[in-house]
Protein backbone atom coordinates (compact mmCIF):
# COMPACT_ATOMS: atom_id res chain seq x y z
CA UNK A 1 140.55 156.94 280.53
CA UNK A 2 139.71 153.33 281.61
CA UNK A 3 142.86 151.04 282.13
CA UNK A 4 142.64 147.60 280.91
CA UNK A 5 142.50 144.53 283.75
CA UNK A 6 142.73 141.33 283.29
CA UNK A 7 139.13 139.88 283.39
CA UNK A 8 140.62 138.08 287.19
CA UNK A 9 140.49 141.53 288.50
CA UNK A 10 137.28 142.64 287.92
CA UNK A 11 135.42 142.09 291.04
CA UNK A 12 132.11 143.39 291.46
CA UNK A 13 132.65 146.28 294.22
CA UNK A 14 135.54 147.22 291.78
CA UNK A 15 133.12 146.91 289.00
CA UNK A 16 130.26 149.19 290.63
CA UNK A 17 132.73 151.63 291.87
CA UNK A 18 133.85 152.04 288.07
CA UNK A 19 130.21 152.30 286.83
CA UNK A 20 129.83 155.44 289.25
CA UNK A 21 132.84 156.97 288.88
CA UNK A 22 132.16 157.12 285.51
CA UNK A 23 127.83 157.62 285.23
CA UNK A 24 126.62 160.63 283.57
CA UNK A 25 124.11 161.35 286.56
CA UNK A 26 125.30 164.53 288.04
CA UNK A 27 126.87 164.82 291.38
CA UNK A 28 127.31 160.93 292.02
CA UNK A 29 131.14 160.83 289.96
CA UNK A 30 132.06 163.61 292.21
CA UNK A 31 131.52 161.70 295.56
CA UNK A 32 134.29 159.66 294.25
CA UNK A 33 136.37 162.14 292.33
CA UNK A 34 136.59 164.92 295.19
CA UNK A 35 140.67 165.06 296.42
CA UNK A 36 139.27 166.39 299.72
CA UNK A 37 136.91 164.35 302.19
CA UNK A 38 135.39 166.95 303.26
CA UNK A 39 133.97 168.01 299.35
CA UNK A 40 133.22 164.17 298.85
CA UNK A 41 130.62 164.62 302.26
CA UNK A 42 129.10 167.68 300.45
CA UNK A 43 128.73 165.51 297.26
CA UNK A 44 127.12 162.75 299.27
CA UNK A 45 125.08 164.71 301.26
CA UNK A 46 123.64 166.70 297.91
CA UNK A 47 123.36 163.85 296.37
CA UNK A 48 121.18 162.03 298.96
CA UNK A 49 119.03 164.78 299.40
CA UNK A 50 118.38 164.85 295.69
CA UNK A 51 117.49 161.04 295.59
CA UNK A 52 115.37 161.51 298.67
CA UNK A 53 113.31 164.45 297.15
CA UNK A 54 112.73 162.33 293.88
CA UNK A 55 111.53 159.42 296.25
CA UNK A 56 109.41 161.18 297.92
CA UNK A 57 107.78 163.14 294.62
CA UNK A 58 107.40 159.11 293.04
CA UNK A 59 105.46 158.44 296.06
CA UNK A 60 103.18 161.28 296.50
CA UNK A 61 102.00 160.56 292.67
CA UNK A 62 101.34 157.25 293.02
CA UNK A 63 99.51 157.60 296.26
CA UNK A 64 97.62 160.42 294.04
CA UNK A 65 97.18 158.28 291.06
CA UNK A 66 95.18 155.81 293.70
CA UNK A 67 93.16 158.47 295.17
CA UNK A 68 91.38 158.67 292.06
CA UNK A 69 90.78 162.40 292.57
CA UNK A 70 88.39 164.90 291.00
CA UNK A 71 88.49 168.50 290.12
CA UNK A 72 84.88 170.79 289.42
CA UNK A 73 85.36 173.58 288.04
CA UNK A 74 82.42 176.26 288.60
CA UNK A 75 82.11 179.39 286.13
CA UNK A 76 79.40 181.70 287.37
CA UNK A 77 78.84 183.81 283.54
CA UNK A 78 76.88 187.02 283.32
CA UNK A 79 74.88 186.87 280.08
CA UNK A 80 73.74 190.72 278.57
CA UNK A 81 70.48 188.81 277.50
CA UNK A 82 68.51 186.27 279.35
CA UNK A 83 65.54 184.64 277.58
CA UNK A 84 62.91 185.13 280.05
CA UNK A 85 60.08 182.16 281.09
CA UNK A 86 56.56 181.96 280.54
CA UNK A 87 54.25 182.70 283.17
CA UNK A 88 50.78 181.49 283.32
CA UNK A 89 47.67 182.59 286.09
CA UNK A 90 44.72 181.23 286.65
CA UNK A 91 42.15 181.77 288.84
CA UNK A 92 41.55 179.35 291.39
CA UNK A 93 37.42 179.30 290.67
CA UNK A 94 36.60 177.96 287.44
CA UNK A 95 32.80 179.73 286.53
CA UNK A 96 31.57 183.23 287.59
CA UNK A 97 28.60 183.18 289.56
CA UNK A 98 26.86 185.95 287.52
CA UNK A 99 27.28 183.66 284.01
CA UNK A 100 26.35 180.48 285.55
CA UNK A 101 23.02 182.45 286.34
CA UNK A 102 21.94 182.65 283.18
CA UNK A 103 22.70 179.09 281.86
CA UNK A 104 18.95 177.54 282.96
CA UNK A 105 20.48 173.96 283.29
CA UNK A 106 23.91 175.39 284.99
CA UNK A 107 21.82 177.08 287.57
CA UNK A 108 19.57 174.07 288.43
CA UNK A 109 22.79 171.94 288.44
CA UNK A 110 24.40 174.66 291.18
CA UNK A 111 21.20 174.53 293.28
CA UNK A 112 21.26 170.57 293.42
CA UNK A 113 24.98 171.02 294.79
CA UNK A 114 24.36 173.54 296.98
CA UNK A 115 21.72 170.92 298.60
CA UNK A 116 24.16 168.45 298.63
CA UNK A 117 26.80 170.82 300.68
CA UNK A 118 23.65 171.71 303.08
CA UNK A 119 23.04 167.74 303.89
CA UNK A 120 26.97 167.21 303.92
CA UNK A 121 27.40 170.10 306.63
CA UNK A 122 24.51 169.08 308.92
CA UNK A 123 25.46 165.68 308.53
CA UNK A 124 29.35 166.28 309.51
CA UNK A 125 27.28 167.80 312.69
CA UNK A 126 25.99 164.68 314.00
CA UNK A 127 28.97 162.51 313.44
CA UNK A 128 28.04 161.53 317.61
CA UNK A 129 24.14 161.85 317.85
CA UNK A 130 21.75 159.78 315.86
CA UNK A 131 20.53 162.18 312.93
CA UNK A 132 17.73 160.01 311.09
CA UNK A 133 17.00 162.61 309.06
CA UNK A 134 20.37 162.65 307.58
CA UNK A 135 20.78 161.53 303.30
CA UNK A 136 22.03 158.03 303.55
CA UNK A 137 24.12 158.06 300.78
CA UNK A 138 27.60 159.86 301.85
CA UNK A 139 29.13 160.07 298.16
CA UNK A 140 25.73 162.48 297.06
CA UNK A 141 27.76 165.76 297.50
CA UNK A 142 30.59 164.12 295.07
CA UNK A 143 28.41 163.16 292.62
CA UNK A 144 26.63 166.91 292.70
CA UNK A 145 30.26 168.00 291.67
CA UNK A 146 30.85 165.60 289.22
CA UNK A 147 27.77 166.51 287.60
CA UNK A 148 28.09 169.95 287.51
CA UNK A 149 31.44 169.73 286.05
CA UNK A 150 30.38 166.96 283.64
CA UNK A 151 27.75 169.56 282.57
CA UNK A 152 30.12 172.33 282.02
CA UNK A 153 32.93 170.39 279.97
CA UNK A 154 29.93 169.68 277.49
CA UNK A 155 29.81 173.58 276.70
CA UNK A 156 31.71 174.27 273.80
CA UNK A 157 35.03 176.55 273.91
CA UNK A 158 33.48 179.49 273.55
CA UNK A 159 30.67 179.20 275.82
CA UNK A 160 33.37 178.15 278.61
CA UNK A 161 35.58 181.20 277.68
CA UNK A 162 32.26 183.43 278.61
CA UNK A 163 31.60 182.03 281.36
CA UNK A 164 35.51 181.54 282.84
CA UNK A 165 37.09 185.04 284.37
CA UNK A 166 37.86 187.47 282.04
CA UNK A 167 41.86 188.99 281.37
CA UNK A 168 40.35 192.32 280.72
CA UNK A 169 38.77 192.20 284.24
CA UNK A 170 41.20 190.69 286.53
CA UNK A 171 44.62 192.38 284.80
CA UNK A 172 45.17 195.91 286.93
CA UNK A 173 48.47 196.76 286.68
CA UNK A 174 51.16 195.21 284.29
CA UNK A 175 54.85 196.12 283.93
CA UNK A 176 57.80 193.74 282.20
CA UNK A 177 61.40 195.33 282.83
CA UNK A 178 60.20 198.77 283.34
CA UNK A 179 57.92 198.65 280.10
CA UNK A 180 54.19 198.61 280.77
CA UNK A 181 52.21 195.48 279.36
CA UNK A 182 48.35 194.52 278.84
CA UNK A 183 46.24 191.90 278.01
CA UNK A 184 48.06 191.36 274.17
CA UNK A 185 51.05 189.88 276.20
CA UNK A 186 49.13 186.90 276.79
CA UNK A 187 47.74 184.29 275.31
CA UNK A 188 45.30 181.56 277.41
CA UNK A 189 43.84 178.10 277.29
CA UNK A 190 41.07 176.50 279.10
CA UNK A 191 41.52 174.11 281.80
CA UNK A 192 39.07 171.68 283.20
CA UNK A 193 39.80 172.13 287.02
CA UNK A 194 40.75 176.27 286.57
CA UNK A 195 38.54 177.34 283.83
CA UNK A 196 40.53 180.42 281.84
CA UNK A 197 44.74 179.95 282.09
CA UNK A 198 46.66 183.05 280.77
CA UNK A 199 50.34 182.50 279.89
CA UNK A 200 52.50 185.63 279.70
CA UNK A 201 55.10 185.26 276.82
CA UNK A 202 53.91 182.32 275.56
CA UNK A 203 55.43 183.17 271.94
CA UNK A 204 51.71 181.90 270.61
CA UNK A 205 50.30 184.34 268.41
CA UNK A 206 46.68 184.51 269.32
CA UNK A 207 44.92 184.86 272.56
CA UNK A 208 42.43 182.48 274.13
CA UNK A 209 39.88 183.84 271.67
CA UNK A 210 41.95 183.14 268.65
CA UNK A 211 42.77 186.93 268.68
CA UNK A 212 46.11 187.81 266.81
CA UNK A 213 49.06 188.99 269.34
CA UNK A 214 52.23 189.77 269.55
CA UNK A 215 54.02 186.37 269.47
CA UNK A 216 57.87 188.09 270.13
CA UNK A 217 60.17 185.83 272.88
CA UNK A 218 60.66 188.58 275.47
CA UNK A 219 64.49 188.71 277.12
CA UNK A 220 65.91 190.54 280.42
CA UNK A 221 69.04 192.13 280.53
CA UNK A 222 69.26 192.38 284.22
CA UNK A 223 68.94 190.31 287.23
CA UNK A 224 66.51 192.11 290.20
CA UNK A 225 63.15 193.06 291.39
CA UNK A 226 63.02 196.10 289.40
CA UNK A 227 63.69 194.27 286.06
CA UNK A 228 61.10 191.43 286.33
CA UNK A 229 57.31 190.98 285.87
CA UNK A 230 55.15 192.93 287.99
CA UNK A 231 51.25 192.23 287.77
CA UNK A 232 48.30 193.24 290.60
CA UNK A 233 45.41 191.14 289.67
CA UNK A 234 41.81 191.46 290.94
CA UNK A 235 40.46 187.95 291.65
CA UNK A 236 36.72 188.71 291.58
CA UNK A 237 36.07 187.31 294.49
CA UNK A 238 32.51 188.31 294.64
CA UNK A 239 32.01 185.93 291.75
CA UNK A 240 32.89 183.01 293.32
CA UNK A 241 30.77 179.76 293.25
CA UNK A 242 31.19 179.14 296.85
CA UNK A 243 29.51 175.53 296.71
CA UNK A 244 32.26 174.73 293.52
CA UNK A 245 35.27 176.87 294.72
CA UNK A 246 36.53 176.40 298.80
CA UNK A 247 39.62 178.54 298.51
CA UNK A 248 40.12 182.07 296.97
CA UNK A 249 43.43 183.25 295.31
CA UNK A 250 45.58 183.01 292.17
CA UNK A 251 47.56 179.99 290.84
CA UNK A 252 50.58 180.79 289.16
CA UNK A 253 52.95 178.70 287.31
CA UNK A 254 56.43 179.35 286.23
CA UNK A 255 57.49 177.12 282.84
CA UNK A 256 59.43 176.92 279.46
CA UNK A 257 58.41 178.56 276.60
CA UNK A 258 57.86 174.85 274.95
CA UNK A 259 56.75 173.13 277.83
CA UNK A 260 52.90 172.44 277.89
CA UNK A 261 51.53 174.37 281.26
CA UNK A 262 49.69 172.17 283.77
CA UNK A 263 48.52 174.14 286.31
CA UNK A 264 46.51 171.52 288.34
CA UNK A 265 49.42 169.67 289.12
CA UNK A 266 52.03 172.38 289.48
CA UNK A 267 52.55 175.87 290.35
CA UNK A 268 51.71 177.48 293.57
CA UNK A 269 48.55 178.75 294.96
CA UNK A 270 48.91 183.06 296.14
CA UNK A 271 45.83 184.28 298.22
CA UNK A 272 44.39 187.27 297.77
CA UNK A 273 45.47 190.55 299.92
CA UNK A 274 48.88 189.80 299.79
CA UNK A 275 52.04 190.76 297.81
CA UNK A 276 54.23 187.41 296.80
CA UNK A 277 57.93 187.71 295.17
CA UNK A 278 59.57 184.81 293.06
CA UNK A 279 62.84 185.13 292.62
CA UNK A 280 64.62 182.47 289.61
CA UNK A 281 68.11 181.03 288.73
CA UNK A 282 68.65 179.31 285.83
CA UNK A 283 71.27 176.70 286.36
CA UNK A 284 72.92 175.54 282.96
CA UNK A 285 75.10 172.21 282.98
CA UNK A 286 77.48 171.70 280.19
CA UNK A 287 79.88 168.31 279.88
CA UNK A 288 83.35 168.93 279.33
CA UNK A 289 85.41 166.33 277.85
């Protein structure tokens, strides 16, 4: 109980050492109420400790607060079914030899650039001797191609289909997560620098020919080599326009189902006589709030 003073006596150390006595903080009364001095150090000594923790915890936070720190948080999941991409081929020459052969204005068109390749080689030959009997015009090999492919886009669909590389030839072996596969898995367009394109699951339901096939998204369970798309393709080499075509091989693109395929600009190129593995991850970013 609190004994009444006159207002004279109330000094302030008297004051504050009446506010402690009587606080409701825990331990600080007891520095003051302890009959011993030696329980009064223990009280002072606990009690400072206690203020110097709290300090210490006020500073660390706002030394955290202006650290402006950030946390990522990473969750690798395991999904039991994995949509799986489209894949398109196409073979890096455009035209087979054998049908450009039969096309009467095709075939004079191919001779005239294989002229043109002639003069360019012996000309790239003399680059340091005086060749008068060299073409003067250096762009006539360019304009040969341009021609020739100027005289090819005029065919109409069909006639470039014919004369393209066919699936049924170049598709030897076929196998999608363990399950063999043929030429209805695909489904093909044609492009202007590649000819014939074939795009395994497309989810289209006709082929390049406007032939009805199976349209169904395809999906992988599990991650590997042995659960992917195997193919061994024959390239038909021997049909190569070799005045047209400089490089032999297969170029393959990987895409999304509802992303339009451009070959010419993407993809990778995979020669022939070799075995090539691609190996995906699909990365999926979600925002958190």
């Amino acid at each position: 109980m609190l004994l009444k003073r006159s207002p004279a006596e109330w000094t302030l150390p008297r004051l504050c050492g009446e506010l402690l006595k009587h606080t409701s903080a825990h331990g600080i009364p007891n520095v003051f109420r302890a009959a011993h001095w030696c329980r009064r150090l223990l009280w002072a000594v606990f009690v400072g400790f206690a203020l110097c923790c709290a300090l210490w915890q006020c500073t660390e936070m706002v030394l955290n607060y202006y650290r402006y720190p950030s946390h990522e948080k990473i969750t690798l999941v395991s999904n039991t079914m994995l949509a799986f991409p489209a894949v398109t081929i196409c073979n890096l020459n455009s035209v087979r030899y054998s049908s450009v052969r039969k096309s009467v204005t095709m075939t004079k068109s191919l001779q005239d650039l294989g002229l043109k390749q002639s003069h360019r080689r012996n000309k790239s030959s003399c680059w340091n001797t005086t060749c008068p009997d060299a073409p003067a015009e250096s762009d006539s090999y360019p304009r040969a191609l341009r021609k020739f492919a100027s005289q090819f886009n005029q065919l109409s669909d069909e006639e470039k289909i014919a004369m393209g590389h066919q699936l049924e030839d170049m598709l030897i072996f076929c196998n999608f997560h363990g399950q063999m596969c043929d030429t209805s898995f695909f489904s093909g367009f044609v492009n202007y620098k590649f000819g014939n394109c074939y795009t395994f699951n497309s989810q289209k339901t006709t082929d390049i020919r406007g032939a009805p096939i199976s349209g169904a998204a395809l999906n992988t369970t599990r991650a590997g080599f042995v659960y992917g798309l195997h193919l061994e393709l024959f390239i038909q080499q021997i049909e190569y326009v070799k005045d047209v075509t400089h490089s032999a091989g297969i170029r393959l693109l990987v895409h999304d189902h509802a992303a339009t395929p451009f070959p010419e600009d993407e993809g990778v190129n995979i020669p022939p006589g070799t075995e090539t593995d691609i190996g995906m991850m699909k990365v999926s970013a979600e925002a958190h709030r």
